[in-house]
Protein backbone atom coordinates (compact mmCIF):
# COMPACT_ATOMS: atom_id res chain seq x y z
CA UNK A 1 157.84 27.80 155.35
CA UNK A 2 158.04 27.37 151.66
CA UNK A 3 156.85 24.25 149.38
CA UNK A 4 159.69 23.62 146.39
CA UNK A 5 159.52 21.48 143.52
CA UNK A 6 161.67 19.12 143.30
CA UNK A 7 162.48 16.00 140.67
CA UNK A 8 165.38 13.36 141.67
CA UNK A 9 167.38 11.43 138.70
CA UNK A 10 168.57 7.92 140.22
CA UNK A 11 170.78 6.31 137.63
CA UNK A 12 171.94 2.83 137.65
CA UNK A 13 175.13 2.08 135.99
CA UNK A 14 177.03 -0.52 135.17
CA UNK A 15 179.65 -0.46 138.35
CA UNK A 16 179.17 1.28 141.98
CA UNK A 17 180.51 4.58 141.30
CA UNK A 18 183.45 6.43 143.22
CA UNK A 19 182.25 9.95 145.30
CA UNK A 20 184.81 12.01 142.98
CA UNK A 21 181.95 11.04 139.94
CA UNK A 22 179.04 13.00 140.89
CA UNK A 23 181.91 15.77 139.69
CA UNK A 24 183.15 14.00 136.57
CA UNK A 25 178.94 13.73 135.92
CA UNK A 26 178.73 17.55 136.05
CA UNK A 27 181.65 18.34 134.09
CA UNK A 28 180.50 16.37 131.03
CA UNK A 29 177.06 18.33 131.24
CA UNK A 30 178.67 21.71 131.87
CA UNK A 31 180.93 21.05 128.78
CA UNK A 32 178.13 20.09 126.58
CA UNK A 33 176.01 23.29 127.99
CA UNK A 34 178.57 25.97 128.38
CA UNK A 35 175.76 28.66 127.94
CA UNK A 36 173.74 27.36 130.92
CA UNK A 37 175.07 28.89 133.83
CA UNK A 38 172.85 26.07 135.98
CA UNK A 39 174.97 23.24 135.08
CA UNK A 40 178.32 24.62 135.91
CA UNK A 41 177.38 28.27 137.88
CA UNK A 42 180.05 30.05 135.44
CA UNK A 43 179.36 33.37 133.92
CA UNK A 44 181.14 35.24 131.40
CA UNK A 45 182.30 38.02 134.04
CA UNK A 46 182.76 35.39 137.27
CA UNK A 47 180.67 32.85 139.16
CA UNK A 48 177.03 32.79 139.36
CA UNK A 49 176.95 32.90 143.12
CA UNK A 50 173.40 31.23 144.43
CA UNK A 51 171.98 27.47 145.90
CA UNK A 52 172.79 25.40 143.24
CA UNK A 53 169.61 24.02 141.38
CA UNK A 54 171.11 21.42 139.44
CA UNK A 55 173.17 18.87 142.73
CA UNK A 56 175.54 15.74 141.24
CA UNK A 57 175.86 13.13 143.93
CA UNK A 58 177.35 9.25 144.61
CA UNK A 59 175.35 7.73 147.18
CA UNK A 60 176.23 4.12 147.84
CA UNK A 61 178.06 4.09 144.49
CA UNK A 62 174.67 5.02 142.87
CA UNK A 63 174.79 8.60 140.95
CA UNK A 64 171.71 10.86 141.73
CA UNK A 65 171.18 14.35 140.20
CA UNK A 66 169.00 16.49 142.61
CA UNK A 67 167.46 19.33 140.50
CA UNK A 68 165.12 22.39 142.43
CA UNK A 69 162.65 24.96 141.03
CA UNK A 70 163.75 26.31 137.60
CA UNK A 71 166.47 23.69 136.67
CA UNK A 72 163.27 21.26 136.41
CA UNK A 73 163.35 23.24 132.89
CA UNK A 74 166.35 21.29 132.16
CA UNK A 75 164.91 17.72 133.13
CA UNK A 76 164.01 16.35 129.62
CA UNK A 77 167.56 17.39 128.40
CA UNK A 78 169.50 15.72 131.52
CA UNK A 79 167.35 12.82 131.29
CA UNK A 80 168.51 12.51 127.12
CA UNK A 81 171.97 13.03 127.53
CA UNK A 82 172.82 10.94 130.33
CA UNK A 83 172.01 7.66 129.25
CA UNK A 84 175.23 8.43 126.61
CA UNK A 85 177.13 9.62 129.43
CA UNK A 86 180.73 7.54 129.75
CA UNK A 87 182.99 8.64 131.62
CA UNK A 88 186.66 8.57 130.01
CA UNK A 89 189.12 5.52 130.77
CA UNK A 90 186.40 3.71 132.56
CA UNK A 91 184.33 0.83 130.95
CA UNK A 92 180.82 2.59 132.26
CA UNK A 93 177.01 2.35 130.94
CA UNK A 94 174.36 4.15 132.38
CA UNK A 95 170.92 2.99 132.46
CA UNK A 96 167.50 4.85 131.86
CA UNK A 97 167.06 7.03 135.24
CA UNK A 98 164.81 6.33 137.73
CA UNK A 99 162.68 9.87 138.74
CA UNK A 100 160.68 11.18 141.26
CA UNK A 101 158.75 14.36 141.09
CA UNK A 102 157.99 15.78 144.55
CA UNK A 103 157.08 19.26 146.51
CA UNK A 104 159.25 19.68 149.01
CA UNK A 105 158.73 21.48 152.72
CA UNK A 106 161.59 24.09 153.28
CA UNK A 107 162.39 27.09 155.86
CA UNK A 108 162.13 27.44 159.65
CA UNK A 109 159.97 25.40 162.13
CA UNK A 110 158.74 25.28 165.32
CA UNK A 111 159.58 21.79 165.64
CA UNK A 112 163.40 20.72 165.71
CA UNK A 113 164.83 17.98 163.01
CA UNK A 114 167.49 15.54 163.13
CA UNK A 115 169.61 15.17 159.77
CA UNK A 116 172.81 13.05 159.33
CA UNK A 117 175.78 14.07 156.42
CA UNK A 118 175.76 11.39 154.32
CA UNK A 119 178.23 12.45 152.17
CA UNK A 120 181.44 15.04 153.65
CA UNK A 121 180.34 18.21 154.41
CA UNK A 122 182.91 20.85 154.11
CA UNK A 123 182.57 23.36 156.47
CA UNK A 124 185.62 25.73 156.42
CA UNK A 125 186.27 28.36 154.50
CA UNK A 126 190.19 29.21 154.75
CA UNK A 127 189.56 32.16 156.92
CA UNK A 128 187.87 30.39 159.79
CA UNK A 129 189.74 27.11 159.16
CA UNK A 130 192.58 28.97 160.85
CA UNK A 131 190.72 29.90 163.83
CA UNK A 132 189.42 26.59 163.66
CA UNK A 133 192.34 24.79 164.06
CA UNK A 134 193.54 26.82 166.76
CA UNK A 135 190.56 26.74 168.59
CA UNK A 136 189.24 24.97 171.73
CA UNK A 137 185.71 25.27 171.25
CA UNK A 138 185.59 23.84 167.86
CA UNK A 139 181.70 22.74 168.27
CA UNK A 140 180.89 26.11 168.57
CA UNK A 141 182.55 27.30 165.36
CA UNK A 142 181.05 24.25 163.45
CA UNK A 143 177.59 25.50 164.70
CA UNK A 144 178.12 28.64 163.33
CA UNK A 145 179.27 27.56 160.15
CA UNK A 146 175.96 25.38 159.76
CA UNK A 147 173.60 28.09 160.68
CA UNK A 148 175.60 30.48 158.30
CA UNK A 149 175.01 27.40 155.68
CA UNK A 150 171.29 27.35 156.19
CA UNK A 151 171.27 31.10 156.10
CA UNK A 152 173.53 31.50 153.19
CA UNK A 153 170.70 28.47 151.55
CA UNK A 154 167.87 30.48 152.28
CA UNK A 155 169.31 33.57 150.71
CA UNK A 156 169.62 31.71 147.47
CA UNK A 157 166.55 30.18 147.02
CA UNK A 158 164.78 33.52 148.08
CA UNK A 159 163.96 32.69 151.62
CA UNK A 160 164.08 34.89 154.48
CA UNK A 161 164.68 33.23 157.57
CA UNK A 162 162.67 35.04 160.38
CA UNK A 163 162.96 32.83 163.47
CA UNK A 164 166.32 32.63 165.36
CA UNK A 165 168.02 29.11 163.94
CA UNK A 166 169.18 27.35 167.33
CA UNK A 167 171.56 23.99 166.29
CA UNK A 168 173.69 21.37 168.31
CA UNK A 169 175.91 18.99 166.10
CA UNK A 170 178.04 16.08 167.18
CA UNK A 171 180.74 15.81 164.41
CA UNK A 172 184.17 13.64 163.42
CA UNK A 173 186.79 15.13 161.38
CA UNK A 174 187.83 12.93 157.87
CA UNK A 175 189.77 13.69 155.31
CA UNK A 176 188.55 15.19 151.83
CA UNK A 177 189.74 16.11 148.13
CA UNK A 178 188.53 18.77 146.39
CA UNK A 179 189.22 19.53 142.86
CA UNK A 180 192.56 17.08 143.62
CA UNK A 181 193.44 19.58 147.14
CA UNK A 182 192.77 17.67 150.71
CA UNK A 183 190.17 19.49 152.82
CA UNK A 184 189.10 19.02 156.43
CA UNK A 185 185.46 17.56 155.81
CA UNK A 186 183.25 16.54 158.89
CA UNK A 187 180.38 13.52 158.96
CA UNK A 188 177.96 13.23 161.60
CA UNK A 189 174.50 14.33 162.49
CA UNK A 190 172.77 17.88 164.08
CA UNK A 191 169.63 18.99 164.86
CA UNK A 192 168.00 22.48 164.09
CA UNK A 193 164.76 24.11 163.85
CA UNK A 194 164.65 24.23 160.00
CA UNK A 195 163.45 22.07 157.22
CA UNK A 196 165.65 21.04 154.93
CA UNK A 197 164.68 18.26 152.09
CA UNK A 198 166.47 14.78 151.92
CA UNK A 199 169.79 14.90 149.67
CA UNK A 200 170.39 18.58 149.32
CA UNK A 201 173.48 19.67 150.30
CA UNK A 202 175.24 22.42 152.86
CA UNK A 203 178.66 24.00 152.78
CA UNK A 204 181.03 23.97 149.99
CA UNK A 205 180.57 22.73 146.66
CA UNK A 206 177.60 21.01 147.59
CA UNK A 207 176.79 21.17 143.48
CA UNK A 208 179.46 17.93 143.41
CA UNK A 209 177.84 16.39 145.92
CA UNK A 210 179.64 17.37 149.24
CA UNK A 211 177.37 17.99 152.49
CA UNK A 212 174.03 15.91 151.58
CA UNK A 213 172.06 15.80 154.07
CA UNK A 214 169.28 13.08 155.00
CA UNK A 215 166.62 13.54 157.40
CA UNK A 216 166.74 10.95 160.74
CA UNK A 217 164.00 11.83 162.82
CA UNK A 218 161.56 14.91 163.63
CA UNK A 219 163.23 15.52 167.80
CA UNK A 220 159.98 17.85 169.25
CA UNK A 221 158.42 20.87 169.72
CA UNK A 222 161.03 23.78 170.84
């Protein structure tokens, strides 16, 4: 188990926001800091490939900016800039943020926890999408996937998972765009013997908001 720090930007504006947003919220701040990789996770020779520290999200038409361990760096200047922040063609004021500061529990427990997608999580990558959709034990894939998500999670933010990660999941298919292409997305709840803090994200793009995750209830010792 690890403790994180965490702060959480909550920013009224003047109209509930759309979910496509939280990515029209990131690209302003990636264009105005092109030479901070932790806004937009570009680099001059390809992608910086890690768990994004810097998360855009709509929940409820509110815009939240989730920002872990070093990105906190960058607080004071994303708290500055995004009271100017309009978005183009849309009559749109933001307000002064709300934060909180917190430390966060994170890694593998003994106990299981319940956690609900509160926003789609995209699971599929477009190799197993095919063996997805031709499957008949799609749960099974899905679990897979969400275990390789914690995994892949863990690897970024410089945890080592030790313990086997046992899940069950009980998802519905919807539909999804991403960057203007429909995806498969899924919504729904699972339970797994890892602790994962409220409104961080798993899967795909989870830096504009897809796959955050809220906690529902501790389930039990395993």
């Amino acid at each position: 188990m690890r403790t994180l720090a965490v702060a959480t930007l909550k920013i009224p504006a003047s109209r509930p926001l759309k979910p496509y947003e939280a990515a029209v919220i990131r690209g302003y701040l990636g264009r105005l800091f092109p030479d901070n990789p932790l806004f937009h996770h570009h680099l001059d020779n390809g992608f910086l490939y890690t768990y994004p520290r810097i998360q855009f999200k709509v929940i409820d038409g509110i815009a939240y900016i989730v920002i872990i361990e070093e990105g906190i760096a960058l607080l004071t200047t994303i708290q500055n800039t995004i009271i100017n922040l309009k978005l183009v063609s849309n009559r749109l004021e933001f307000y002064e943020p709300g934060l909180q500061m917190t430390t966060v529990s994170f890694g593998s427990t003994d106990e299981e926890y319940r956690y609900v997608f509160i926003t789609p999580w995209l699971a599929l990558n477009e190799r197993n999408f095919q063996i997805y959709v031709n499957s008949d034990k799609r749960d099974e894939i899905l679990k897979r996937a969400l275990i390789g998500n914690i995994l892949s999670m863990s690897k970024g933010l410089g945890y080592v998972v030790e313990n086997d990660l046992r899940a069950t999941l009980s998802m519905k298919e919807i539909r999804a765009t991403l960057k203007g292409t429909p995806m498969l997305g899924f919504l729904g709840e699972f339970v797994v013997n890892f602790e994962i803090p409220d409104y961080w994200g798993l899967g795909k793009s989870v830096s504009r908001g897809f796959g955050t995750i809220k906690k529902s209830l501790r389930v039990g010792s395993l």
